[in-house]
C-alpha atoms as a PDB file:
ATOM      1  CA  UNK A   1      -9.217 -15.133 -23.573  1.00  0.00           C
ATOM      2  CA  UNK A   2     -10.702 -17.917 -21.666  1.00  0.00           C
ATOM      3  CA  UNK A   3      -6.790 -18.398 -19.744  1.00  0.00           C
ATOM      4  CA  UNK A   4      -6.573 -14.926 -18.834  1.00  0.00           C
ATOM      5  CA  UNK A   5     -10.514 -14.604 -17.609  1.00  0.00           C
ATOM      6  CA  UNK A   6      -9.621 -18.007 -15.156  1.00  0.00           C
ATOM      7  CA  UNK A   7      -6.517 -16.337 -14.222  1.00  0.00           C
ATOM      8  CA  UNK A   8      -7.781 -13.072 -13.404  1.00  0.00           C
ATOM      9  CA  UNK A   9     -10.906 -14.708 -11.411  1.00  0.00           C
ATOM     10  CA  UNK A  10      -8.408 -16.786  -9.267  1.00  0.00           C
ATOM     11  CA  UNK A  11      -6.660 -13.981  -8.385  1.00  0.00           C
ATOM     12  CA  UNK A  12      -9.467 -12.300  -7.374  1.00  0.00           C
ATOM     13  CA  UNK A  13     -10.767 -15.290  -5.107  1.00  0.00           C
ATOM     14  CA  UNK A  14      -7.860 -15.318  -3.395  1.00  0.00           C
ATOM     15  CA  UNK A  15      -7.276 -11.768  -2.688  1.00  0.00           C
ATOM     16  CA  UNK A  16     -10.816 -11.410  -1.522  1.00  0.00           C
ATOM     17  CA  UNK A  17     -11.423  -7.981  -3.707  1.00  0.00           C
ATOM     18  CA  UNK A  18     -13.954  -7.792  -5.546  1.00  0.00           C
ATOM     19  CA  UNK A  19     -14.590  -7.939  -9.486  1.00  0.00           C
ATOM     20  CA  UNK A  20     -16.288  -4.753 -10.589  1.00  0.00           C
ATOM     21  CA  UNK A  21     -16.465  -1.645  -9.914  1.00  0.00           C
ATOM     22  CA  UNK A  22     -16.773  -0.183  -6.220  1.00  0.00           C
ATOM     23  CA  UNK A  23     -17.064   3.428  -7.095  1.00  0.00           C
ATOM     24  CA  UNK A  24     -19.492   4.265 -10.161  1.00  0.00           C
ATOM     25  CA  UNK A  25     -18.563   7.420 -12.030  1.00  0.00           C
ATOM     26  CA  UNK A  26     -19.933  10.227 -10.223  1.00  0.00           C
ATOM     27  CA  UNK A  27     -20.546   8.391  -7.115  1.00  0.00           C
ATOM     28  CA  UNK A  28     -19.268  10.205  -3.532  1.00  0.00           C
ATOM     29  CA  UNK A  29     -16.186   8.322  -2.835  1.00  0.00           C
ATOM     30  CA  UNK A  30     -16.633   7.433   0.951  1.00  0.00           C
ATOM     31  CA  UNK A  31     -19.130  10.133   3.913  1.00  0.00           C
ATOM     32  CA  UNK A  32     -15.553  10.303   5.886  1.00  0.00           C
ATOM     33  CA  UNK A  33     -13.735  13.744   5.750  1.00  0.00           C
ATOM     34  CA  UNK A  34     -10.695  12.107   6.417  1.00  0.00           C
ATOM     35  CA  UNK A  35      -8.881   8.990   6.767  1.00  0.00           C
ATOM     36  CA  UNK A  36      -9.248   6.497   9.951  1.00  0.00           C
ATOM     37  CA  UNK A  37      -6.638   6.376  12.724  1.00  0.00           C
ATOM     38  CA  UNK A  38      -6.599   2.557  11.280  1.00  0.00           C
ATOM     39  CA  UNK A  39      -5.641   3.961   7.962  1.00  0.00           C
ATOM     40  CA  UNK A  40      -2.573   6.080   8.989  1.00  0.00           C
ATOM     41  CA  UNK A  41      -1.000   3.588  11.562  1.00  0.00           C
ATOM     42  CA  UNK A  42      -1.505   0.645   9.594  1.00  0.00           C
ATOM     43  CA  UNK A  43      -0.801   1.781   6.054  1.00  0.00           C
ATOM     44  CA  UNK A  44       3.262   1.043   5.727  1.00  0.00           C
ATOM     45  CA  UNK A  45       6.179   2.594   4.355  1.00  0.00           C
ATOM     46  CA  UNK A  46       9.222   1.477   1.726  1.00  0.00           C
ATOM     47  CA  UNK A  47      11.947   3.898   2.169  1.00  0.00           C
ATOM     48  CA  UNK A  48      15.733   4.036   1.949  1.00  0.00           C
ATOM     49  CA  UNK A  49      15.980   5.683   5.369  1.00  0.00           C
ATOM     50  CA  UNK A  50      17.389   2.668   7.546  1.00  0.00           C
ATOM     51  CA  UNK A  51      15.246   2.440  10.539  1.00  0.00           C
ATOM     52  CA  UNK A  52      16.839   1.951  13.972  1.00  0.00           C
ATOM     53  CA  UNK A  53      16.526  -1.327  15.064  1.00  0.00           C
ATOM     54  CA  UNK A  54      18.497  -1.173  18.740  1.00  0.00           C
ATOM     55  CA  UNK A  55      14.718  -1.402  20.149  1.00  0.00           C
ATOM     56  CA  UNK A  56      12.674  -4.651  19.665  1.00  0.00           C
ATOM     57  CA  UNK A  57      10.424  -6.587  20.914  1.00  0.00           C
ATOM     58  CA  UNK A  58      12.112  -9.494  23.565  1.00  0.00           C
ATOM     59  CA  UNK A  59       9.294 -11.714  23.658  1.00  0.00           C
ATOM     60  CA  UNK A  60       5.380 -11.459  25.528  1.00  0.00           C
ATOM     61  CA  UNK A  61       2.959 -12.897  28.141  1.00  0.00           C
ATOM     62  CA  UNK A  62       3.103 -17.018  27.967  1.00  0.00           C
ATOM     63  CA  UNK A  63       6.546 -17.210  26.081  1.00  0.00           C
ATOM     64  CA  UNK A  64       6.791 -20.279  26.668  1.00  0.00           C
ATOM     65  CA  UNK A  65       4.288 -21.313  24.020  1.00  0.00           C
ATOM     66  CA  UNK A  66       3.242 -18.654  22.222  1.00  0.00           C
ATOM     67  CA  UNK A  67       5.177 -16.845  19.406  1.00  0.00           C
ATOM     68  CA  UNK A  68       2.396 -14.485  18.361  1.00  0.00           C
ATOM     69  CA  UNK A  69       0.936 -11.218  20.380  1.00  0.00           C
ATOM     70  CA  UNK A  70      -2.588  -9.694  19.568  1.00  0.00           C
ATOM     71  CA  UNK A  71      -4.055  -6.404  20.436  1.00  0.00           C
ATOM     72  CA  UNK A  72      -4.682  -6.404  25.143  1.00  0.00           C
ATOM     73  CA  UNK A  73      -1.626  -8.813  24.784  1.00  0.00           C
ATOM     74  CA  UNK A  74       1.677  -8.095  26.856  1.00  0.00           C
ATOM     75  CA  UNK A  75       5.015  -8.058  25.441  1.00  0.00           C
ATOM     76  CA  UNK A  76       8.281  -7.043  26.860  1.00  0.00           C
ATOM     77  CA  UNK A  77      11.109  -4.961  25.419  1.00  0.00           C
ATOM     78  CA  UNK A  78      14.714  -4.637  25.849  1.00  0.00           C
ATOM     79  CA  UNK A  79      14.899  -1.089  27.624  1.00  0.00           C
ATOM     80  CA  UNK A  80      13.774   0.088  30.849  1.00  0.00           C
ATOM     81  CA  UNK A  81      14.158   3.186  33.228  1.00  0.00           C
ATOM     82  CA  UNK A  82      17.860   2.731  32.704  1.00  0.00           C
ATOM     83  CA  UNK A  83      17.550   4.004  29.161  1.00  0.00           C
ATOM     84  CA  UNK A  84      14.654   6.581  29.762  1.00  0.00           C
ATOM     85  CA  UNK A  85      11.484   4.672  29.424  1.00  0.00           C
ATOM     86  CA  UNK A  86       8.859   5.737  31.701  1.00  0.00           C
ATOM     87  CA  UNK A  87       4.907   3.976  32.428  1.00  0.00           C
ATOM     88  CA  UNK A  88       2.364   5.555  29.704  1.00  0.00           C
ATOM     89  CA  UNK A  89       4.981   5.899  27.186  1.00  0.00           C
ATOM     90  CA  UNK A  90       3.720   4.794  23.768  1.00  0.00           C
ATOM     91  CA  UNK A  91       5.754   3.432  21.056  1.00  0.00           C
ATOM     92  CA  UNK A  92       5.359   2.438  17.573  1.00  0.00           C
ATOM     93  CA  UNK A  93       5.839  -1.314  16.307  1.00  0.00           C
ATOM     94  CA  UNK A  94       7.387  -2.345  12.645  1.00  0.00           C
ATOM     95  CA  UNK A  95       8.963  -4.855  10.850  1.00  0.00           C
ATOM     96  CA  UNK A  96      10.769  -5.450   7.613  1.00  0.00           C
ATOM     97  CA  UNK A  97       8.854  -7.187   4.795  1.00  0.00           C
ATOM     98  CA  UNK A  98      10.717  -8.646   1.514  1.00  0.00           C
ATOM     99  CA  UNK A  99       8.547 -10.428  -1.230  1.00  0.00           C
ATOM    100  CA  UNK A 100       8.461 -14.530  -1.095  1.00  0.00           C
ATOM    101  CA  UNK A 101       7.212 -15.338  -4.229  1.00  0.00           C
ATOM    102  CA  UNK A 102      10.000 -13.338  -6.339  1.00  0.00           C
ATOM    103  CA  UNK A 103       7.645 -13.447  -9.767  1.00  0.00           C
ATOM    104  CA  UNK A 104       7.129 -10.287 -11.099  1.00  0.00           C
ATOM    105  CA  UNK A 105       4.091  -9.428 -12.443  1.00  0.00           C
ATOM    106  CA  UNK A 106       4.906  -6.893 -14.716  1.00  0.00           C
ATOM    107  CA  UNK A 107       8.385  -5.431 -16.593  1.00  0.00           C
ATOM    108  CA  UNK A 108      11.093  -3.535 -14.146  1.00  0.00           C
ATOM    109  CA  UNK A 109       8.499  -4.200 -11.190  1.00  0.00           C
ATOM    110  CA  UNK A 110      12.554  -5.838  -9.337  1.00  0.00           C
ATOM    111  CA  UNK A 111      14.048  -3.106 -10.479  1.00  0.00           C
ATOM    112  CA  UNK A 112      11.748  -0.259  -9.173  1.00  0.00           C
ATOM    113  CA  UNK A 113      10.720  -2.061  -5.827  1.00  0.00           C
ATOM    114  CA  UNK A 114      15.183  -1.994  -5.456  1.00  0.00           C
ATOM    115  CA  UNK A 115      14.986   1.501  -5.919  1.00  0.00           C
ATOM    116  CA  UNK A 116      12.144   2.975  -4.018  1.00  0.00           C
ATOM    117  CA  UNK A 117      14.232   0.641  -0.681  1.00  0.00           C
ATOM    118  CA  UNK A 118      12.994  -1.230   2.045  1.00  0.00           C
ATOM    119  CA  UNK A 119       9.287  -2.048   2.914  1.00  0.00           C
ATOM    120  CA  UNK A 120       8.400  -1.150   6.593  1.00  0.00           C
ATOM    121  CA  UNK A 121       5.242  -3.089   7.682  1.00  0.00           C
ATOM    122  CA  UNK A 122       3.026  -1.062  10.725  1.00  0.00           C
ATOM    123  CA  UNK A 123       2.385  -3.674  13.132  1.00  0.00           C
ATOM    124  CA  UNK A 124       0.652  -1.661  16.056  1.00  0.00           C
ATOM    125  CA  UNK A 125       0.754   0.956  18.971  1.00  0.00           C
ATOM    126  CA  UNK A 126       2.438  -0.332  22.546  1.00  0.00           C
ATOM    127  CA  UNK A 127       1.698   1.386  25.432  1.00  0.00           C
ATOM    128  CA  UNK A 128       4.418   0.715  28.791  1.00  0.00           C
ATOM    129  CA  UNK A 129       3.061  -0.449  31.974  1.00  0.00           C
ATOM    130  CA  UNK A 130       5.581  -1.442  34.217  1.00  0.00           C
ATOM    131  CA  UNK A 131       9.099  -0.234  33.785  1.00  0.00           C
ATOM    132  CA  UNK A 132      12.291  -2.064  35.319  1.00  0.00           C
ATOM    133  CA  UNK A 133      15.517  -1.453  34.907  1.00  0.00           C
ATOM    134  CA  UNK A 134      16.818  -3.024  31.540  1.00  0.00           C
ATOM    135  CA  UNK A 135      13.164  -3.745  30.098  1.00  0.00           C
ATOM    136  CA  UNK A 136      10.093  -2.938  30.009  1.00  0.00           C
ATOM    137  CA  UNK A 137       6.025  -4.183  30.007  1.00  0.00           C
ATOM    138  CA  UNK A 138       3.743  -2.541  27.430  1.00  0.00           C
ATOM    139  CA  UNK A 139       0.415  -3.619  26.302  1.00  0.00           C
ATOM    140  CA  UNK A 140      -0.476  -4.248  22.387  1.00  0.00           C
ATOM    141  CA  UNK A 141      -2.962  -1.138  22.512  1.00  0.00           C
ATOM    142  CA  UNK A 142      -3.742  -1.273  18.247  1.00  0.00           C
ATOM    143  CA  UNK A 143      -2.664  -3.926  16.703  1.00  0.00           C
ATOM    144  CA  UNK A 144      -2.696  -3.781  12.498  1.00  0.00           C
ATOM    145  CA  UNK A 145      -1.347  -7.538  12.469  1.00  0.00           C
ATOM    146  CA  UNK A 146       0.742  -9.559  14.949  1.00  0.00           C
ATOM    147  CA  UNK A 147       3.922  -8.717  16.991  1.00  0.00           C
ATOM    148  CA  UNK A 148       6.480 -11.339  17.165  1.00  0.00           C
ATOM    149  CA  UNK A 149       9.961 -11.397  19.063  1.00  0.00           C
ATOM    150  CA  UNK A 150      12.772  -9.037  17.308  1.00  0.00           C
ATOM    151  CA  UNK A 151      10.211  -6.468  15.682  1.00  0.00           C
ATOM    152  CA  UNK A 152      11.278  -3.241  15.657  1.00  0.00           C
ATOM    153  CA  UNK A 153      10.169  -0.394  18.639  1.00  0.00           C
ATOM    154  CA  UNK A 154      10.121   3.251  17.952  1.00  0.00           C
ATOM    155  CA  UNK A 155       8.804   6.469  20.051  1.00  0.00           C
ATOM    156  CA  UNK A 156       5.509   6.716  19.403  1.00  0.00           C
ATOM    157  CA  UNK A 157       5.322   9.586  16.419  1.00  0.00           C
ATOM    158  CA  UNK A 158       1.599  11.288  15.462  1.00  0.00           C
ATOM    159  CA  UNK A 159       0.302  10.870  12.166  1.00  0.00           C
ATOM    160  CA  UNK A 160      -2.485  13.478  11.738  1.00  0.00           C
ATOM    161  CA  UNK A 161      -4.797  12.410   9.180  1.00  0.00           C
ATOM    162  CA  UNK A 162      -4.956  14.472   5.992  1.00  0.00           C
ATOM    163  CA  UNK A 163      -8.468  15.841   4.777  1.00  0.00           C
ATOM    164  CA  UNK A 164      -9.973  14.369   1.655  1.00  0.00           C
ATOM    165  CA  UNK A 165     -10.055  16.754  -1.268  1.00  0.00           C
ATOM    166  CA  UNK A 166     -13.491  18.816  -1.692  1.00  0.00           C
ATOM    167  CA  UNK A 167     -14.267  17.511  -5.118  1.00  0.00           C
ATOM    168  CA  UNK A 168     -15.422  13.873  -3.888  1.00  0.00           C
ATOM    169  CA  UNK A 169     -16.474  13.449  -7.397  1.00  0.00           C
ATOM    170  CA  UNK A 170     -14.395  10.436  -9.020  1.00  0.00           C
ATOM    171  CA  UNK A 171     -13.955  11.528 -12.933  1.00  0.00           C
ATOM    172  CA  UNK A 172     -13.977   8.070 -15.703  1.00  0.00           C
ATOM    173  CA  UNK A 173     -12.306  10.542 -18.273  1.00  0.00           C
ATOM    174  CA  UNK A 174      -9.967  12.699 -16.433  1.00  0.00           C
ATOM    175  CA  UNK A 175      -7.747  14.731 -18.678  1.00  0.00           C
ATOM    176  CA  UNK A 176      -3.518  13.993 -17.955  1.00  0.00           C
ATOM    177  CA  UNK A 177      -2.219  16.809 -15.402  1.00  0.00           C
ATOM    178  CA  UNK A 178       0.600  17.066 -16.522  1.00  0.00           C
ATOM    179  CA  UNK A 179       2.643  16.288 -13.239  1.00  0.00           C
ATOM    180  CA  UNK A 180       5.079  13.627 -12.274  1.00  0.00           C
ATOM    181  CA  UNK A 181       4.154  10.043 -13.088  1.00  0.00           C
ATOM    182  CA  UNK A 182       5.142   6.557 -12.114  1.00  0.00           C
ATOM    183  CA  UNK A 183       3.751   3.540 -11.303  1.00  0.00           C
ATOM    184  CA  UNK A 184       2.072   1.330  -8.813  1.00  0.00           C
ATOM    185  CA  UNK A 185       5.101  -1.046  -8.053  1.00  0.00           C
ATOM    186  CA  UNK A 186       3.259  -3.322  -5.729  1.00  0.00           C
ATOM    187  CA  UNK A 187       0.567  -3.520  -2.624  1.00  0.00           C
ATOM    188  CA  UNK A 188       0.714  -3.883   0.911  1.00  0.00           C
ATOM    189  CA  UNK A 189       1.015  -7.237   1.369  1.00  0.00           C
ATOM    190  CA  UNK A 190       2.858  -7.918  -2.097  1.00  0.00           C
ATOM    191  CA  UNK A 191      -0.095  -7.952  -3.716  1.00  0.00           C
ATOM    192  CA  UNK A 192      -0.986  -7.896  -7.661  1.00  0.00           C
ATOM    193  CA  UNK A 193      -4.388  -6.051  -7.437  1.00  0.00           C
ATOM    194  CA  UNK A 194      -6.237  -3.394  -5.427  1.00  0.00           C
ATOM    195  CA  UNK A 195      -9.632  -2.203  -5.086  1.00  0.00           C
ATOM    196  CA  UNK A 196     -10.986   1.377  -2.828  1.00  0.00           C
ATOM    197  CA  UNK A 197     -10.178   1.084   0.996  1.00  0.00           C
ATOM    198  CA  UNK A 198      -6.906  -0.781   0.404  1.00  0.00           C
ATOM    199  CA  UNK A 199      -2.844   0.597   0.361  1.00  0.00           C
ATOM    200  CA  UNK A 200      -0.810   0.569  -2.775  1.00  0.00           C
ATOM    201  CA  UNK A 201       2.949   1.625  -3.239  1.00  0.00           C
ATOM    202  CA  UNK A 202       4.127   3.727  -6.290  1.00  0.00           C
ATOM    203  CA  UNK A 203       7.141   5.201  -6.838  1.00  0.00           C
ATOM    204  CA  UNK A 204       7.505   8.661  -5.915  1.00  0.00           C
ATOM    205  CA  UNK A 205       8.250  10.007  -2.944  1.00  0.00           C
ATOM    206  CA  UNK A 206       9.176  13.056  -1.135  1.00  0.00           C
ATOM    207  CA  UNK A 207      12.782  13.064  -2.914  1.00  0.00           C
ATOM    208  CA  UNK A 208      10.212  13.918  -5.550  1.00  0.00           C
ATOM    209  CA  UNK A 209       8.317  16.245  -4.100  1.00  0.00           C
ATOM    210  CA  UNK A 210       5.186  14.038  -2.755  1.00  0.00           C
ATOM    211  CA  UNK A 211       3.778  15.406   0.660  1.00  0.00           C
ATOM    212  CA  UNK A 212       0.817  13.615   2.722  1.00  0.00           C
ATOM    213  CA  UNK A 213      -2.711  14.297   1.561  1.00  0.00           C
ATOM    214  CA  UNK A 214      -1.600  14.337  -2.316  1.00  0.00           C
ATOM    215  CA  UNK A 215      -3.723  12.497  -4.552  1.00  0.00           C
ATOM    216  CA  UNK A 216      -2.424  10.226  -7.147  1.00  0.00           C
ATOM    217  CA  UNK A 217      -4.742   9.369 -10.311  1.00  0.00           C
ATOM    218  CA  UNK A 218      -4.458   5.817 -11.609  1.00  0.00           C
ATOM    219  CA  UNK A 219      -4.393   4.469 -15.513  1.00  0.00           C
ATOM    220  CA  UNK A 220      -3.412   2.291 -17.771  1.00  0.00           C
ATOM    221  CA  UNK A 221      -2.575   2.590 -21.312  1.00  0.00           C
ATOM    222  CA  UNK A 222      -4.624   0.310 -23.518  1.00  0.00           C
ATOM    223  CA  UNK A 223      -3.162  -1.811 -25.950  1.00  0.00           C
ATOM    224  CA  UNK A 224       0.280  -1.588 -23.839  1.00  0.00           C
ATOM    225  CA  UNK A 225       1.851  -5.105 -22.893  1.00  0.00           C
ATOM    226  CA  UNK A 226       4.262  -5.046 -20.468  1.00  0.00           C
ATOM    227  CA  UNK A 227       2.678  -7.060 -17.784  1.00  0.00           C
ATOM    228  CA  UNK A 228       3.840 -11.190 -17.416  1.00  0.00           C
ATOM    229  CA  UNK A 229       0.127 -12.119 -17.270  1.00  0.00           C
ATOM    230  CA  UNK A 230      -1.287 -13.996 -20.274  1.00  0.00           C
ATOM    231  CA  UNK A 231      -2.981 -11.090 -23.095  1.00  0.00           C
ATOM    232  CA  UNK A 232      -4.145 -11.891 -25.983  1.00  0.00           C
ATOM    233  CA  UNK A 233      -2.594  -9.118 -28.102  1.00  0.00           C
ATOM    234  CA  UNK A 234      -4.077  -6.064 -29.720  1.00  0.00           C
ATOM    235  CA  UNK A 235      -7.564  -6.374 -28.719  1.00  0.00           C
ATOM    236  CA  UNK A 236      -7.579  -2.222 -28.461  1.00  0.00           C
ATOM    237  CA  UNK A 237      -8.066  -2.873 -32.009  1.00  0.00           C
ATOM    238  CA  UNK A 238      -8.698  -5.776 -33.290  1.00  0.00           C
ATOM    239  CA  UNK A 239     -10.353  -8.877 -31.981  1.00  0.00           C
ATOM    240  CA  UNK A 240     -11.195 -11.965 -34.084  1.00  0.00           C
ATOM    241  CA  UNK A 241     -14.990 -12.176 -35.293  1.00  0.00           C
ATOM    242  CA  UNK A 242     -16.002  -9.077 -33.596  1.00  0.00           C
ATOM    243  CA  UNK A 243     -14.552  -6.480 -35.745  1.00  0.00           C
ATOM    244  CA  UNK A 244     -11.560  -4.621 -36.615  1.00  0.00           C
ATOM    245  CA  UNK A 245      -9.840  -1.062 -37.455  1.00  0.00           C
ATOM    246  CA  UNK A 246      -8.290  -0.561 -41.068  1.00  0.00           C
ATOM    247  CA  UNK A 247      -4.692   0.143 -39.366  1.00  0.00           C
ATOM    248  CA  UNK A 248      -3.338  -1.163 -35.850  1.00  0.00           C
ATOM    249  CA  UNK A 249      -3.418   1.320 -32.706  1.00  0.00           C
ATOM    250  CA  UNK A 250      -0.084   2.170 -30.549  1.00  0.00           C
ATOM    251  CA  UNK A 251      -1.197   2.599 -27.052  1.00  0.00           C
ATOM    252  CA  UNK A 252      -0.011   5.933 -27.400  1.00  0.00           C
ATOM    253  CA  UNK A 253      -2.560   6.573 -29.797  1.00  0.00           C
ATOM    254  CA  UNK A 254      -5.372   5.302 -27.995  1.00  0.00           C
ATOM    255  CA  UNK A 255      -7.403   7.193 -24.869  1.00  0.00           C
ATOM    256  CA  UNK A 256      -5.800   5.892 -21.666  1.00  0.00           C
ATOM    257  CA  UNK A 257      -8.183   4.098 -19.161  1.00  0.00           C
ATOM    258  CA  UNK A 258      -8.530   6.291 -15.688  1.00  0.00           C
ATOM    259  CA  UNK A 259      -9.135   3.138 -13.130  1.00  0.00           C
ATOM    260  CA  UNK A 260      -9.015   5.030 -10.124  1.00  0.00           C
ATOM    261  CA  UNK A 261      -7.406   7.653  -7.991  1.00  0.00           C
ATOM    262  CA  UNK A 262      -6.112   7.370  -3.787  1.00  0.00           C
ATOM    263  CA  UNK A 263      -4.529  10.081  -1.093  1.00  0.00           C
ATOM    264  CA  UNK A 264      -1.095   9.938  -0.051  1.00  0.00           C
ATOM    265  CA  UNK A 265      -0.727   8.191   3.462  1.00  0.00           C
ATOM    266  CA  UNK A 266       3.018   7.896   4.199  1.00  0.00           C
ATOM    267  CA  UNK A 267       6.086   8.710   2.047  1.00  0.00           C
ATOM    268  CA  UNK A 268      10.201   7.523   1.715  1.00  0.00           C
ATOM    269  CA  UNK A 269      12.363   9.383  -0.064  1.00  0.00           C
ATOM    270  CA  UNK A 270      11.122   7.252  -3.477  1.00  0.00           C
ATOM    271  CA  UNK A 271       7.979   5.908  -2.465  1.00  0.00           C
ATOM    272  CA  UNK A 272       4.566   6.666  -1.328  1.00  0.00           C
ATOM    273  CA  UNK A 273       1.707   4.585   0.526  1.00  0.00           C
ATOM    274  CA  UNK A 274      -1.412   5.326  -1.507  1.00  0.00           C
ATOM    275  CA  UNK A 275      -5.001   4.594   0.153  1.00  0.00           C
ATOM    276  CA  UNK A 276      -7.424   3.838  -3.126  1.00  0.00           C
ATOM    277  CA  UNK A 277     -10.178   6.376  -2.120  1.00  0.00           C
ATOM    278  CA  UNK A 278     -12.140   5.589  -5.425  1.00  0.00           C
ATOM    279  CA  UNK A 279     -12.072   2.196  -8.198  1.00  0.00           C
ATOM    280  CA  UNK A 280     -14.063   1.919 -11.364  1.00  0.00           C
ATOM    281  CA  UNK A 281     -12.574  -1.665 -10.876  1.00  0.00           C
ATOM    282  CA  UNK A 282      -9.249  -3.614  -9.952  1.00  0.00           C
ATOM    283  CA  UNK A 283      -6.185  -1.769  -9.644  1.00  0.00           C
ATOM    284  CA  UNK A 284      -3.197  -4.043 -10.943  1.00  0.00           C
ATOM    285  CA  UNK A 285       0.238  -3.504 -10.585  1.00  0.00           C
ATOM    286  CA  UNK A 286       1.982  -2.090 -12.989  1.00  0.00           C
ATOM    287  CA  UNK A 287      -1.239   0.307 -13.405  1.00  0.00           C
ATOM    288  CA  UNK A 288       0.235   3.763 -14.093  1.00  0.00           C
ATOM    289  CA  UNK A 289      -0.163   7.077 -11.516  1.00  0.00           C
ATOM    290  CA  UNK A 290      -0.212  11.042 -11.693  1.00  0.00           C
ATOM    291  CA  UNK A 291      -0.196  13.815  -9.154  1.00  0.00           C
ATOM    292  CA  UNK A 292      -3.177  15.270  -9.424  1.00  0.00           C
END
């Protein structure tokens, strides 16, 4: 027990979220009616749909010694009036992502981040300002993280923020709905936990039927052990000194645990960006999620 509490504690102190709950039961989830321009532009995507990459980012203001551009920063990119581009045009700035530290946290976490495709990080808004031939100027207008040279440059596409459901009433005990479930598969950032205001990924997407502005519930099954982190096993039941049933528990038999619920930012064909809207506490992956 004493392993797995320093473990989980670390993880925490690194990832800067907190340890308890950030949403009692009952409690209004957030005063917004929506989510923030932030929120949709800076969420992410994994999808299976290549994106174009004949766009990018050439390099910036200072090149020669500076790799890194920030939001008011200048960068340059390799089209111009020859190709279209005219001053005021906005465009949209990605780049692929691909997990480091290839440790999975939990059991066929490889296998469904493979399937739901590749992870497309939002990077920021561009706006042109001087237009030559080949290439163009365009200031860093929002910046979600940095732009570096080669990062990819779209046409800038709206992303109109979906309301937040009426019911802003977060419910501990939830009954199942019935609908499709699957699973958080990993964060933004390749994260292992989550708490309210931050982006998970789960897979289902609109291949499945998932539109913006659905809400996904989030649980776990108790007594389940499928993720790599130390557990000390069958505590749904049994724990030494402190008690135990007269016959073990399947964590089918046992009340899931309803740890939080978020609305549907972006989706791929088998994947959806999730904004946590509401945490009794951390969100792991691995956690189960429903439609709603």
């Amino acid at each position: 027990m004493y392993r797995k509490l320093s473990y989980l504690i670390l993880v925490m102190a690194l990832t800067n979220v907190p340890a308890r709950a950030q949403t009692p039961a009952g409690a209004e989830i957030r005063a917004a009616t929506a989510p923030t321009e932030l929120d949709m532009y800076c969420a992410g995507v994994v999808s299976t749909q290549t994106v174009p990459q004949d766009t990018y980012v050439i390099s910036g203001v200072e090149s020669e010694d500076r790799v890194v551009y920030h939001a008011s920063d200048y960068v340059f990119i390799n089209k111009g009036a020859n190709q279209g581009v005219k001053v005021g045009d906005q465009f949209l700035v990605s780049r692929t992502e691909s997990e480091l530290l290839r440790q999975p946290w939990f059991a066929w976490q490889e296998e469904l981040t493979r399937a739901m495709g590749t992870t497309y990080v939002d990077l920021g808004i561009l706006k042109v300002t001087t237009v030559e031939a080949k290439t163009s100027i365009a200031e860093v207008q929002q910046a979600c993280d940095y732009v570096q040279r080669g990062d990819i440059v779209q046409p800038f596409t709206p992303r109109p923020a979906p309301p937040y459901k009426a019911d802003t009433k977060f419910d501990p005990f939830a009954p199942p709905s019935g609908k499709a479930k699957a699973m958080v598969v990993t964060t933004k950032s390749f994260g292992q936990l989550a708490g309210q205001g931050k982006v998970v990924y789960v897979n289902l997407g609109s291949g499945q039927g998932v539109k913006v502005g659905d809400y996904f519930r989030i649980f776990r099954y108790q007594g389940e052990h499928s993720e790599v982190a130390y557990q000390v096993p069958a505590t749904a039941y049994s724990m030494y000194g402190f008690g135990a049933t007269p016959r073990p528990y399947s964590w089918a038999e046992l009340p899931r645990d309803v740890v939080g619920e978020g609305i549907v930012l972006r989706v791929g064909p088998n994947a959806a960006s999730v904004l946590i809207t509401a945490s009794q506490r951390e969100i792991f992956v691995g956690d189960y999620v429903e439609l709603e």
